[in-house]
Protein backbone atom coordinates (compact mmCIF):
# COMPACT_ATOMS: atom_id res chain seq x y z
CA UNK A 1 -35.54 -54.94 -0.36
CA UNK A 2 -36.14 -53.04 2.61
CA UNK A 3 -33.61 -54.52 5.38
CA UNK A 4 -30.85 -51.81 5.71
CA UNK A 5 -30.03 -49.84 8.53
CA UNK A 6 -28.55 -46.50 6.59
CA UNK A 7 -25.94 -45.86 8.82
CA UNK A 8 -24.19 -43.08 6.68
CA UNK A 9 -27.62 -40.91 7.60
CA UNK A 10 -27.44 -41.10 10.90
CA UNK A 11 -28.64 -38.89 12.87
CA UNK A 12 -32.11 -38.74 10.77
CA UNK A 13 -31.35 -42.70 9.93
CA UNK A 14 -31.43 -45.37 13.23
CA UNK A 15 -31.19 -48.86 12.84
CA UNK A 16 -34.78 -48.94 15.16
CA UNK A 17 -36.20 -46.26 11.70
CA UNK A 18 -33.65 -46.67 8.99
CA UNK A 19 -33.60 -44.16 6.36
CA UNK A 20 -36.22 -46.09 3.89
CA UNK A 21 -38.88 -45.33 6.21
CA UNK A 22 -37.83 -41.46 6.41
CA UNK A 23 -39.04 -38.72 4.23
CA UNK A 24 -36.17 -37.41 2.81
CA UNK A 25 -37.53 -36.03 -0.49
CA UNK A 26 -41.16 -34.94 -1.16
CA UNK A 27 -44.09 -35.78 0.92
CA UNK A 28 -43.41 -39.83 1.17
CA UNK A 29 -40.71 -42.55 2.77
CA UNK A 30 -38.42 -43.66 0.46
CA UNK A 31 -40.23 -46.76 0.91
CA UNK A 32 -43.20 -45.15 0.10
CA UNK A 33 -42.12 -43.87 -3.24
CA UNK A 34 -40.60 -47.26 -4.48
CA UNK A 35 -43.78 -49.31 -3.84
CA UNK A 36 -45.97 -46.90 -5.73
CA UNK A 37 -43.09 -46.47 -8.55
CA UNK A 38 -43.91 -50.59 -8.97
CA UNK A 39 -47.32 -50.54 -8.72
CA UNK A 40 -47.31 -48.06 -11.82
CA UNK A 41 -45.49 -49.94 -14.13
CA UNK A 42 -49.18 -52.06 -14.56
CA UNK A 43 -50.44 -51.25 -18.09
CA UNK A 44 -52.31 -53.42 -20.71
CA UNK A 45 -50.49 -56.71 -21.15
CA UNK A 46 -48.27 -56.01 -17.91
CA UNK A 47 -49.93 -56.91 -14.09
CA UNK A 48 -48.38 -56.05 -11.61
CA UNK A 49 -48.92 -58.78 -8.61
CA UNK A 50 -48.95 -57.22 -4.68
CA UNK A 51 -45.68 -56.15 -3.77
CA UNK A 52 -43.26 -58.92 -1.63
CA UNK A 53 -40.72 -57.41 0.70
CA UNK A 54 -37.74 -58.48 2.15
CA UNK A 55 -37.04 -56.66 5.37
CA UNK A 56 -36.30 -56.95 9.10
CA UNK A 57 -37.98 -58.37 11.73
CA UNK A 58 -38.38 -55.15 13.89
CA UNK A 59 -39.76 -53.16 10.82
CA UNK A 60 -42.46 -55.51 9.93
CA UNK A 61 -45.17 -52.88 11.60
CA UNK A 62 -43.77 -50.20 9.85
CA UNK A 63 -43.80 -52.00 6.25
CA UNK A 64 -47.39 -52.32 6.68
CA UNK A 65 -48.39 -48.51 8.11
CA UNK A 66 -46.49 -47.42 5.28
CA UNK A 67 -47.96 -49.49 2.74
CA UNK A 68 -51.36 -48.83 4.23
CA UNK A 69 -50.81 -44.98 4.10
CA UNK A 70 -50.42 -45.74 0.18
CA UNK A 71 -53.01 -47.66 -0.06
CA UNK A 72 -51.08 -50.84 -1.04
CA UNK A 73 -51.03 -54.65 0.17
CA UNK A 74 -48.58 -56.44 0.46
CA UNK A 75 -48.67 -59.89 -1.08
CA UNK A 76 -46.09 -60.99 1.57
CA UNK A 77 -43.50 -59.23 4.00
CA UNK A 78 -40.65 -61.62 4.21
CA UNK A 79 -38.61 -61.18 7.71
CA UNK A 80 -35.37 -61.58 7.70
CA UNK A 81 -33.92 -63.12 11.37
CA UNK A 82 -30.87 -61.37 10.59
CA UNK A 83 -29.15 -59.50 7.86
CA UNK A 84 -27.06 -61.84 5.02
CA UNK A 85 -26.77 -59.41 2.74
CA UNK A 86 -28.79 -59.20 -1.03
CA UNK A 87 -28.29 -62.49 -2.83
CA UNK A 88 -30.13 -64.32 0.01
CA UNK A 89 -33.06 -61.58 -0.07
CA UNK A 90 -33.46 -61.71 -3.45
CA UNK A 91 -34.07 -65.65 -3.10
CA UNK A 92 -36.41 -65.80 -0.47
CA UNK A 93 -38.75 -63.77 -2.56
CA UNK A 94 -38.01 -65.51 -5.72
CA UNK A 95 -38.80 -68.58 -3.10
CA UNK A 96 -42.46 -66.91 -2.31
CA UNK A 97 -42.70 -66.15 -6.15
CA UNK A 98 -42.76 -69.48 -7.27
CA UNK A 99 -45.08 -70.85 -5.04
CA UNK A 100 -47.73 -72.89 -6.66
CA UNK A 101 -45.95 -73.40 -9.85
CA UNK A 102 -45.87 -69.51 -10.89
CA UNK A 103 -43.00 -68.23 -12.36
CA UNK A 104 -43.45 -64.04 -12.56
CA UNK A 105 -40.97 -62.19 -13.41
CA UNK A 106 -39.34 -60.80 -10.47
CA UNK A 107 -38.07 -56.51 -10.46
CA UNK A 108 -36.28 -56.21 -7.92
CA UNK A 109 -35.57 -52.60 -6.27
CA UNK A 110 -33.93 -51.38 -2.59
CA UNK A 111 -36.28 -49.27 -0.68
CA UNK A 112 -33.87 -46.26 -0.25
CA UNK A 113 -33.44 -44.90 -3.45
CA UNK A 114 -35.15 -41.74 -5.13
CA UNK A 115 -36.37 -41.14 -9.13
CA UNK A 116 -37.22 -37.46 -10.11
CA UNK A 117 -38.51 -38.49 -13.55
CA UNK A 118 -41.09 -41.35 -12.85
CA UNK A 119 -42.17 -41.57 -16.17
CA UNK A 120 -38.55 -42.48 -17.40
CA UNK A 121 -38.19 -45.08 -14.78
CA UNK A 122 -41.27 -46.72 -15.66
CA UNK A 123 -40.19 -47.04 -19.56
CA UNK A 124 -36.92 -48.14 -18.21
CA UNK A 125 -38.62 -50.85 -16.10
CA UNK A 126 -40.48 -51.91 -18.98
CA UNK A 127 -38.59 -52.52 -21.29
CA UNK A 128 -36.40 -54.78 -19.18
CA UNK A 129 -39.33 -56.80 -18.42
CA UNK A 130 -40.02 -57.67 -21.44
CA UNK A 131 -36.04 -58.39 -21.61
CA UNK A 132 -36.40 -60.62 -19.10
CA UNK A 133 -39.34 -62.60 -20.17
CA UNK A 134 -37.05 -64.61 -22.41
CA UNK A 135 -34.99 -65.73 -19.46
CA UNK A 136 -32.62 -63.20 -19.46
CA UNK A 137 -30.95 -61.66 -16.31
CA UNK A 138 -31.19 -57.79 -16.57
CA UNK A 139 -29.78 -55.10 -14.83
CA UNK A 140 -30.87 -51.18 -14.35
CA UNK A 141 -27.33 -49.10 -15.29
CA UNK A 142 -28.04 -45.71 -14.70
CA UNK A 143 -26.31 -42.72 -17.14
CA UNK A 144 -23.70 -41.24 -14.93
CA UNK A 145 -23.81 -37.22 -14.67
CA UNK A 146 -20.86 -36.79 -12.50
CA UNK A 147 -17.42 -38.63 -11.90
CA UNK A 148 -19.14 -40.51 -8.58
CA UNK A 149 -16.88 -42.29 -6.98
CA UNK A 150 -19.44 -43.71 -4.30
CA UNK A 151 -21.28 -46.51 -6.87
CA UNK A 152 -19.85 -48.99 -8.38
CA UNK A 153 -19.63 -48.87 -12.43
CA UNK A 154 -21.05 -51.70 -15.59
CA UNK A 155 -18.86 -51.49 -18.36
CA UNK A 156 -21.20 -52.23 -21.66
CA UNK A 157 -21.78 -52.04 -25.18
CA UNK A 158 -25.33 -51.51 -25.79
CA UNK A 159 -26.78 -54.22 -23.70
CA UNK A 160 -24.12 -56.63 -23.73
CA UNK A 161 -22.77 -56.14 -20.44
CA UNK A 162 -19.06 -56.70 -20.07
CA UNK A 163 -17.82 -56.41 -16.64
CA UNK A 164 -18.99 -55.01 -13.15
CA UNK A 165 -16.29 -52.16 -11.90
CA UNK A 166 -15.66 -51.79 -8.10
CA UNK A 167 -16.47 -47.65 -6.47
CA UNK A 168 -13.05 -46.09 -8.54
CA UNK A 169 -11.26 -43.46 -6.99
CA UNK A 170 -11.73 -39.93 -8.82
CA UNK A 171 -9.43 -40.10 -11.52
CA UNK A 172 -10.70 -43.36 -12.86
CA UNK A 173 -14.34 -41.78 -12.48
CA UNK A 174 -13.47 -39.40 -14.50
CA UNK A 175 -11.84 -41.24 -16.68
CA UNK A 176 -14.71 -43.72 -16.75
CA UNK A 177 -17.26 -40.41 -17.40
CA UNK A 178 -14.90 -39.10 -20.26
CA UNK A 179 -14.63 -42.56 -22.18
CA UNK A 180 -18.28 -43.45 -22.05
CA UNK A 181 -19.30 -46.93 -22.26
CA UNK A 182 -19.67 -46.75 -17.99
CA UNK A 183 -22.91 -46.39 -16.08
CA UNK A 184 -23.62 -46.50 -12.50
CA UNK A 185 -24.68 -49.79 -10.97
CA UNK A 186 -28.41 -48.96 -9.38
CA UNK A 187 -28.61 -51.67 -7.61
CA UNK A 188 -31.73 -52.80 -9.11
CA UNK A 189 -32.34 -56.26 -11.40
CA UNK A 190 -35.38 -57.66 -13.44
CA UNK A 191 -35.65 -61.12 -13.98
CA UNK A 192 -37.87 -64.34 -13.79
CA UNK A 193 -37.77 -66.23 -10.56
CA UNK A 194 -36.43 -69.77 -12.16
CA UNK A 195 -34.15 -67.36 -13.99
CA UNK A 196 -32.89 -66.21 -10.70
CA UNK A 197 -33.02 -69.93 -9.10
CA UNK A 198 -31.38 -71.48 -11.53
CA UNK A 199 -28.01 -68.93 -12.30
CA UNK A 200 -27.99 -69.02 -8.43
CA UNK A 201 -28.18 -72.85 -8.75
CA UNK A 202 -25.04 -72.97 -11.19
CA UNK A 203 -22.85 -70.36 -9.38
CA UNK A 204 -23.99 -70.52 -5.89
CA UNK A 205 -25.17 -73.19 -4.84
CA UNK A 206 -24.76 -73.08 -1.23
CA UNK A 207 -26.39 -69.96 -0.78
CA UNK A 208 -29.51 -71.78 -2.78
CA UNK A 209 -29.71 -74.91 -0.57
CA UNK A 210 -29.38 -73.26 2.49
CA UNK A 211 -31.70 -70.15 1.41
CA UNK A 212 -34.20 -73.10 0.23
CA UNK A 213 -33.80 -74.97 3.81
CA UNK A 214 -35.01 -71.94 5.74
CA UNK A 215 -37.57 -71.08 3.64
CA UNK A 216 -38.95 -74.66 3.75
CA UNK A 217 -39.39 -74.66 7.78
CA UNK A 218 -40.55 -70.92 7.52
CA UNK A 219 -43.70 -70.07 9.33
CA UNK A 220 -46.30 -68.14 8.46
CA UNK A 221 -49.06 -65.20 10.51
CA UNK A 222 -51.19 -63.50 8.01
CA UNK A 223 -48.65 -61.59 5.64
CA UNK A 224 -45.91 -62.00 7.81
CA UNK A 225 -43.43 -64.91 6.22
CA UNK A 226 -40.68 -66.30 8.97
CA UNK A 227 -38.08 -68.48 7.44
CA UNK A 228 -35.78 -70.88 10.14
CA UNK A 229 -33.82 -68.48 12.19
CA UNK A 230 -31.28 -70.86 12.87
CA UNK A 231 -31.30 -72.06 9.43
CA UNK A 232 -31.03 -68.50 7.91
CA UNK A 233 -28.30 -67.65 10.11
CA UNK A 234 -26.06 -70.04 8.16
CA UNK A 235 -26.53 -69.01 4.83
CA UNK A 236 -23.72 -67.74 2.93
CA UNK A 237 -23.60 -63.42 3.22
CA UNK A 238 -23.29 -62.37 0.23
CA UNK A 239 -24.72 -59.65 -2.71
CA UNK A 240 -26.21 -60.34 -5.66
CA UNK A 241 -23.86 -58.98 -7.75
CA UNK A 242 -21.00 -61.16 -6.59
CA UNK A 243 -23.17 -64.04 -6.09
CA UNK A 244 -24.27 -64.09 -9.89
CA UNK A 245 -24.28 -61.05 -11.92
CA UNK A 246 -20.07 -60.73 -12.13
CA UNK A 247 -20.53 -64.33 -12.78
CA UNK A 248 -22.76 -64.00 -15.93
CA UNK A 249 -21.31 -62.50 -19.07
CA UNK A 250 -19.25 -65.63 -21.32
CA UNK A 251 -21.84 -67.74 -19.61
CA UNK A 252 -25.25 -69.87 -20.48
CA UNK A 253 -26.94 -67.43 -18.19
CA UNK A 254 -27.74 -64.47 -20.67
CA UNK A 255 -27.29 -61.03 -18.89
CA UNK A 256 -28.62 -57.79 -20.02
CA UNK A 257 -28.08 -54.13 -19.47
CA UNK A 258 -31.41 -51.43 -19.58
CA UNK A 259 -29.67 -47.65 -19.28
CA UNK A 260 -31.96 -45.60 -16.74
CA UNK A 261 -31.99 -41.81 -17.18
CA UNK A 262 -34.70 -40.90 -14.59
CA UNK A 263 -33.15 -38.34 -12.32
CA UNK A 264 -31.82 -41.57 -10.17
CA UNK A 265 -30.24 -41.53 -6.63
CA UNK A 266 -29.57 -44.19 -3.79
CA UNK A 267 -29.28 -41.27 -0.93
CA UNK A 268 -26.64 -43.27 0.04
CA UNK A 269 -25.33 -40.35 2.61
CA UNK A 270 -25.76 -36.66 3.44
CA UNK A 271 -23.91 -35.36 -0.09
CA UNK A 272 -26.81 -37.31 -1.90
CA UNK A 273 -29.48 -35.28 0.06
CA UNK A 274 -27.92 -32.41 -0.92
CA UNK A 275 -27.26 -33.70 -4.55
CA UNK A 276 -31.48 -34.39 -4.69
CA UNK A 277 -32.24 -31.35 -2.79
CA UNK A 278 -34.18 -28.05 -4.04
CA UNK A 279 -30.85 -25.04 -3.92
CA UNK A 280 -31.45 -21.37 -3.30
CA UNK A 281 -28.98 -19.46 -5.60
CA UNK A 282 -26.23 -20.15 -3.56
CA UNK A 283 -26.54 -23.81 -3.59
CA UNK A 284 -27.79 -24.07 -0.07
CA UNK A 285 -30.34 -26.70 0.50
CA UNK A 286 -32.89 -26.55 3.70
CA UNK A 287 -35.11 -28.57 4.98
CA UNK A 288 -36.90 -27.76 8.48
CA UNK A 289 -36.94 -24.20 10.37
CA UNK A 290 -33.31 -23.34 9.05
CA UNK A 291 -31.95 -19.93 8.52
CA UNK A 292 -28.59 -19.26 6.99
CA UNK A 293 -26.46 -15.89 5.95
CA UNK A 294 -23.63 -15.86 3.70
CA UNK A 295 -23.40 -19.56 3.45
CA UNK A 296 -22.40 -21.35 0.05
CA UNK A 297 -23.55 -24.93 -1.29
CA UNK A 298 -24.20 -26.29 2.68
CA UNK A 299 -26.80 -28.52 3.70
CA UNK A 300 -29.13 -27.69 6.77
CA UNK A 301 -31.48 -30.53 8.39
CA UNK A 302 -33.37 -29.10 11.33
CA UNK A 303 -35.63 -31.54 12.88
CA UNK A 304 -37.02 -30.13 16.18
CA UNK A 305 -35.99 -26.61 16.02
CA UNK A 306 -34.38 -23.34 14.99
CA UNK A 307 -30.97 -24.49 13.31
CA UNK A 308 -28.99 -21.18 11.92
CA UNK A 309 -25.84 -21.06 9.89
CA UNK A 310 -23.65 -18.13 9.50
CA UNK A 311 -20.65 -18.17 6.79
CA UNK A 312 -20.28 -21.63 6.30
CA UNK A 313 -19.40 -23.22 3.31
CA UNK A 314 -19.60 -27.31 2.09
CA UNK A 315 -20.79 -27.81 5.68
CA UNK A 316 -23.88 -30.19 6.38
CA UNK A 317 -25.78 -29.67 9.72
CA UNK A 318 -28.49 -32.08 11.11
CA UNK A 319 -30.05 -31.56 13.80
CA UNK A 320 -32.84 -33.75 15.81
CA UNK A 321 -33.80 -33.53 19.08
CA UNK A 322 -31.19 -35.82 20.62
CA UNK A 323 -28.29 -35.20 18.77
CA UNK A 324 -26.79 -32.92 16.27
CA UNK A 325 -24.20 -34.21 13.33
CA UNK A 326 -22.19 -31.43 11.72
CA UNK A 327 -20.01 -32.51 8.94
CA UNK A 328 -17.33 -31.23 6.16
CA UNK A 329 -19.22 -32.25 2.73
CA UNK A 330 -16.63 -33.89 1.35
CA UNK A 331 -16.40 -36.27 4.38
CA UNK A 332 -20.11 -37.53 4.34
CA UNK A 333 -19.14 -40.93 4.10
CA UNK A 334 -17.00 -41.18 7.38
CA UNK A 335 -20.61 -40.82 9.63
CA UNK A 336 -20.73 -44.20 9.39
CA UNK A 337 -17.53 -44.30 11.78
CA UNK A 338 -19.58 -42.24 14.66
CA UNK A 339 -22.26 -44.96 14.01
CA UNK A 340 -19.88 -47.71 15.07
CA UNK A 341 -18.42 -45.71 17.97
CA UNK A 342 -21.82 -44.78 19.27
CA UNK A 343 -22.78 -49.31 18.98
CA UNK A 344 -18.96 -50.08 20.24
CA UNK A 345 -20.08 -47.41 23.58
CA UNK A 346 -23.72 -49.27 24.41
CA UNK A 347 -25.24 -45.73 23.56
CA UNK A 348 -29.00 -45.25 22.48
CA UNK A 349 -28.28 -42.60 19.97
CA UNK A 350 -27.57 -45.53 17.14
CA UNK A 351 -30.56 -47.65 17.59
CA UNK A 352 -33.68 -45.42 18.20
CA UNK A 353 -34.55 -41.59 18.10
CA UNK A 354 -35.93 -39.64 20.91
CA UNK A 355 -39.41 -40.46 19.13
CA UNK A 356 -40.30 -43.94 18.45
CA UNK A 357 -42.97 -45.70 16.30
CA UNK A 358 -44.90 -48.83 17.86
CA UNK A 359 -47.73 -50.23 15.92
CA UNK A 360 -49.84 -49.02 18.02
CA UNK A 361 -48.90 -45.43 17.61
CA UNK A 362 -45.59 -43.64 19.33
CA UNK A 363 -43.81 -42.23 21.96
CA UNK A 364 -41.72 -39.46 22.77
CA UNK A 365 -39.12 -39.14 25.77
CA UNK A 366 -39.28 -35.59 26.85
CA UNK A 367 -37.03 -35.56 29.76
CA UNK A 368 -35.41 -38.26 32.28
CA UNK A 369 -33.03 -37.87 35.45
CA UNK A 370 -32.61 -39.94 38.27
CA UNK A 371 -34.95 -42.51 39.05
CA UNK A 372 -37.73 -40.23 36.52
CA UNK A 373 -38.66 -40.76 33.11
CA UNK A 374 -41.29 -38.15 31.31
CA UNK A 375 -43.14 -39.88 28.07
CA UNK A 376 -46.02 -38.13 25.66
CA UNK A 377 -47.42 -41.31 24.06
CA UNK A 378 -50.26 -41.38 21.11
CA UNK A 379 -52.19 -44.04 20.68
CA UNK A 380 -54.04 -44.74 17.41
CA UNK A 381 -58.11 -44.91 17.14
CA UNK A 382 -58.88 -48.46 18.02
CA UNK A 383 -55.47 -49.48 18.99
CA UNK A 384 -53.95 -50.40 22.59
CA UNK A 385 -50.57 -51.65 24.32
CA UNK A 386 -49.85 -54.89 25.65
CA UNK A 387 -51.57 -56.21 28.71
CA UNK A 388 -48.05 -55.90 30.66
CA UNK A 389 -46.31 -55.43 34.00
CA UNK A 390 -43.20 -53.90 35.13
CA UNK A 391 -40.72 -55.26 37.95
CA UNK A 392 -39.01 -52.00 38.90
CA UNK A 393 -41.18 -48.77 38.12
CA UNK A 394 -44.44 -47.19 38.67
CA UNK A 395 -46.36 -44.91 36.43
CA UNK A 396 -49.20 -42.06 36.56
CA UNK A 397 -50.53 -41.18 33.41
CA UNK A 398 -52.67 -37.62 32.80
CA UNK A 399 -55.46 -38.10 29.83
CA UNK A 400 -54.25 -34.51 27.09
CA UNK A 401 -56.48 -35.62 24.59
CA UNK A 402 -58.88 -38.13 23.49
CA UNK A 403 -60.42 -41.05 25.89
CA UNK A 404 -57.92 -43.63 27.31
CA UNK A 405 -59.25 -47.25 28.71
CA UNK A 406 -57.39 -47.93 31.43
CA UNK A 407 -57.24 -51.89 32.81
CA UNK A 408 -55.70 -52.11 36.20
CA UNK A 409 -55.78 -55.52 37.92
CA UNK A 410 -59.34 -56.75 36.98
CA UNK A 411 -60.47 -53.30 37.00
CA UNK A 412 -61.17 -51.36 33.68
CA UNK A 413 -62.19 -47.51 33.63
CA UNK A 414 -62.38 -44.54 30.96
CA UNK A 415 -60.55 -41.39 31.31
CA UNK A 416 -60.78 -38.09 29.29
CA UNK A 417 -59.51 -34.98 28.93
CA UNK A 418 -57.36 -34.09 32.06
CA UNK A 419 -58.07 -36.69 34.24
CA UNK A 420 -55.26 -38.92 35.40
CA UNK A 421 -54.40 -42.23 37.22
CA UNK A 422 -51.72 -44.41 38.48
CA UNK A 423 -50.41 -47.90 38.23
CA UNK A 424 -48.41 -49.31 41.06
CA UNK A 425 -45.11 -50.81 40.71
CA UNK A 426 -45.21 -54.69 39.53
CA UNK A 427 -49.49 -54.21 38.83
CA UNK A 428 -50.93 -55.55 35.62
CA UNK A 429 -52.16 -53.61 33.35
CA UNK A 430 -52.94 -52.35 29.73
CA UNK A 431 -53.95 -48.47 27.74
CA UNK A 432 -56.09 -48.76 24.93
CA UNK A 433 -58.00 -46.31 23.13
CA UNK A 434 -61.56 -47.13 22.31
CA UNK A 435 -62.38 -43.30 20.11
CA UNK A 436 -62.17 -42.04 17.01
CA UNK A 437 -59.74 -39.86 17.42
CA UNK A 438 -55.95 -40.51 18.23
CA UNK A 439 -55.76 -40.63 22.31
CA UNK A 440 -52.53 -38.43 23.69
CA UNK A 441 -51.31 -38.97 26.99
CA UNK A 442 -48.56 -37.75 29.55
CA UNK A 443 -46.59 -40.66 31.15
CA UNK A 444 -44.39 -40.24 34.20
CA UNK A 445 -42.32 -43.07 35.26
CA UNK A 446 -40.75 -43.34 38.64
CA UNK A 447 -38.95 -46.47 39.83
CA UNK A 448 -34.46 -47.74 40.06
CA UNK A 449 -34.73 -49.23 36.23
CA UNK A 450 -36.93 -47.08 33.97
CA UNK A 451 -35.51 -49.20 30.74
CA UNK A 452 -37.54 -50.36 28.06
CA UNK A 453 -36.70 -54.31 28.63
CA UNK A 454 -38.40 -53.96 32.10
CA UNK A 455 -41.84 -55.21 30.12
CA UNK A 456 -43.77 -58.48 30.93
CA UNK A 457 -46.32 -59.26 28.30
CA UNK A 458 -49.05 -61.43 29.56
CA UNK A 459 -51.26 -60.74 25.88
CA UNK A 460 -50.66 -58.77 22.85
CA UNK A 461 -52.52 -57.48 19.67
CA UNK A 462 -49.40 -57.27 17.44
CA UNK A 463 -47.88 -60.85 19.07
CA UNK A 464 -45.17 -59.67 20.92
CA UNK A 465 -46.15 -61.46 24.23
């Protein structure tokens, strides 16, 4: 499940790169790291099929670089029209599962959680697959370290699973912690697909027929899966948890609990960074060019330059070239507050960083004013933009690196290194770069609208025209 936005990490997390595609730990997305963590559990006896993902339609280019970078396809990338929450993610790929009579068993993960003992999640995994191959709905509780008031709880006995808890405040956590018998819910479910159809069938059943009736008028373009947008906008919002799970125990739908101990985290917000992160000795954690004195148990995120901390303590500072979040520790929850200011205000700073991915490489705005715009775009070997016009600005672009194809009107030339050229306002025309090695150019826009909606696609590799 890779749809959420990850608003409690903004600034690193934007709803245009959410926090699953971010490298937040180690050398890998989020993403990354739970696609590989599947494709491990294979072992004699246990296949493990192509990966299906549920996730939005503006991140279905990034699903596949990532995967790609991994070396994993995807068996299908299921796109979401808009967000209604787990329950109805979990069906559309239990939908895709059963196609042609199968009936796998489905472990189902988000995309923004971390595991620092791989190993142990894989045994974990394991073992509730082969739970689950008897029909049996199971769920991943992990072994609480801390009184976390953040998750919500499973109250158990062994595997017998006897109530979901809502997020307590601190002294039940504690209280929870000190009793035992409480682990944290992850979030994360193994089960067969009819299992998952039919409990959904007995409890829900209007988030199954209307699920089912988008999925049915879905259409298809290589990996991509589209169900019904209109359709999918009327089915029910609503988790898996409260959709079936609560629902199970004293049931005919037999539920299971597996207990994880595998170093888990959901990096939920800023305090789970820091919870995950590698501490000096006094509990400072750094990522970036970062330099602190006399600073206790803070958190410092520098992004795009120099970032330095002086006396600080519980303090987290991130810092990316557009905007800067600093933060009391014990308040990391409350970003999600400036997130909903920025959206209520029409601002930028919510949706998309100063840098932004397009499959066919990126751009960066370096500077803008009036009536100006500055860009350094990179275009990947083989790749190119849209065939395109613009109603309001004109643009001269300067070759850095690399060779750039340029088609203007019917007229098609190659550029290198330091050469330049310029496209009128309202003139057709399209970049592409026909090397071997990633093309780089300098892009200055002049015009009265320099916004990104000021694009006319006439044809498109990726099939946005």
């Amino acid at each position: 499940m890779a749809g959420g936005s990850g608003t409690r990490l903004w600034p690193l997390s934007r709803a245009g790169y959410p926090k699953q595609f971010l490298v937040l730990s180690g050398n890998s997305s989020l993403f990354q790291q739970a696609a590989e963590r599947l494709a491990a559990l294979a072992e004699p006896g246990l296949a493990v099929a192509a990966p299906l993902v549920v996730g939005n339609e503006e991140h279905r280019f990034l699903v596949l670089e990532q995967l790609r970078e991994v070396r994993l396809t995807p068996g299908a990338v299921l796109l979401e029209p808009c967000g209604r929450n787990t329950a109805p993610a979990v069906t559309l790929a239990a939908l895709q599962a059963a196609l042609e009579g199968r009936d796998p068993i489905l472990v189902v993960t988000p995309a923004d959680q971390t595991v620092t003992d791989p190993a142990a999640f894989a045994a974990a995994m394991r073992q509730a697959a082969r739970r689950a191959a008897d029909g049996s709905l199971v769920v991943l509780g992990v072994t609480p370290d801390r009184p976390e008031t953040g998750y919500g709880y499973i109250r158990s006995a062994g595997e017998v699973v006897q109530a979901f808890v809502e997020k307590p405040d601190l002294p039940t956590a504690q209280r929870y912690l000190s009793e035992g018998g409480y682990s944290w819910n992850a979030g994360m479910f193994v089960m067969r697909a009819s299992s998952w159809l039919q409990a959904l069938a007995e409890f829900r059943p209007d988030i199954l027929a209307a699920t089912e009736a988008a999925f049915a008028q879905r259409q298809q373009d290589s990996v991509f899966v589209r169900p019904d947008k209109t359709l999918f906008a009327a089915v029910p919002s609503e988790s898996v948890d409260y959709a079936v799970m609560e629902r199970c125990p004293g049931s005919a739908h037999p539920l299971a609990m597996v207990p994880l101990s595998a170093g888990w985290n959901d990096l939920g917000a800023w305090e789970a960074v820091w919870q995950v992160g590698e501490k000096d000795a006094s509990g400072n954690v750094t990522r970036g060019d970062a330099l602190l004195s006399n600073c206790r148990n803070t958190l410092v995120h520098a992004g795009s330059r120099l970032v330095a901390a002086v006396g600080v303590e519980n303090v987290m500072v991130v810092e990316t070239p557009d905007a800067v979040l600093v933060i009391d520790r014990a308040r990391s929850q409350e970003v999600k507050a400036i997130v909903e200011r920025l959206q209520k205000e029409g601002r930028g700073e919510q949706l998309l960083h100063r840098k932004v991915h397009r499959p066919w490489g990126w751009y960066d705005g370096i500077d803008h004013g009036e009536r100006f715009q500055v860009k350094r775009i990179q275009v990947k070997p083989g790749a190119s933009l849209s065939l395109q016009m613009h109603h309001h600005r004109a643009e001269h672009w300067i070759v850095v690196s690399g060779t750039a194809e340029v088609t203007v009107g019917d007229k098609t030339t190659l550029l290198s290194e330091n050469q330049s050229t310029y496209i009128p306002l309202g003139e057709v025309h399209r970049l592409a770069n026909p090397g071997k090695v990633p093309l780089e150019i300098i892009e200055v826009q002049s015009g009265s609208y320099l916004g990104e909606d000021d694009i006319v696609r006439y044809s498109d590799t990726y099939g946005r025209a």
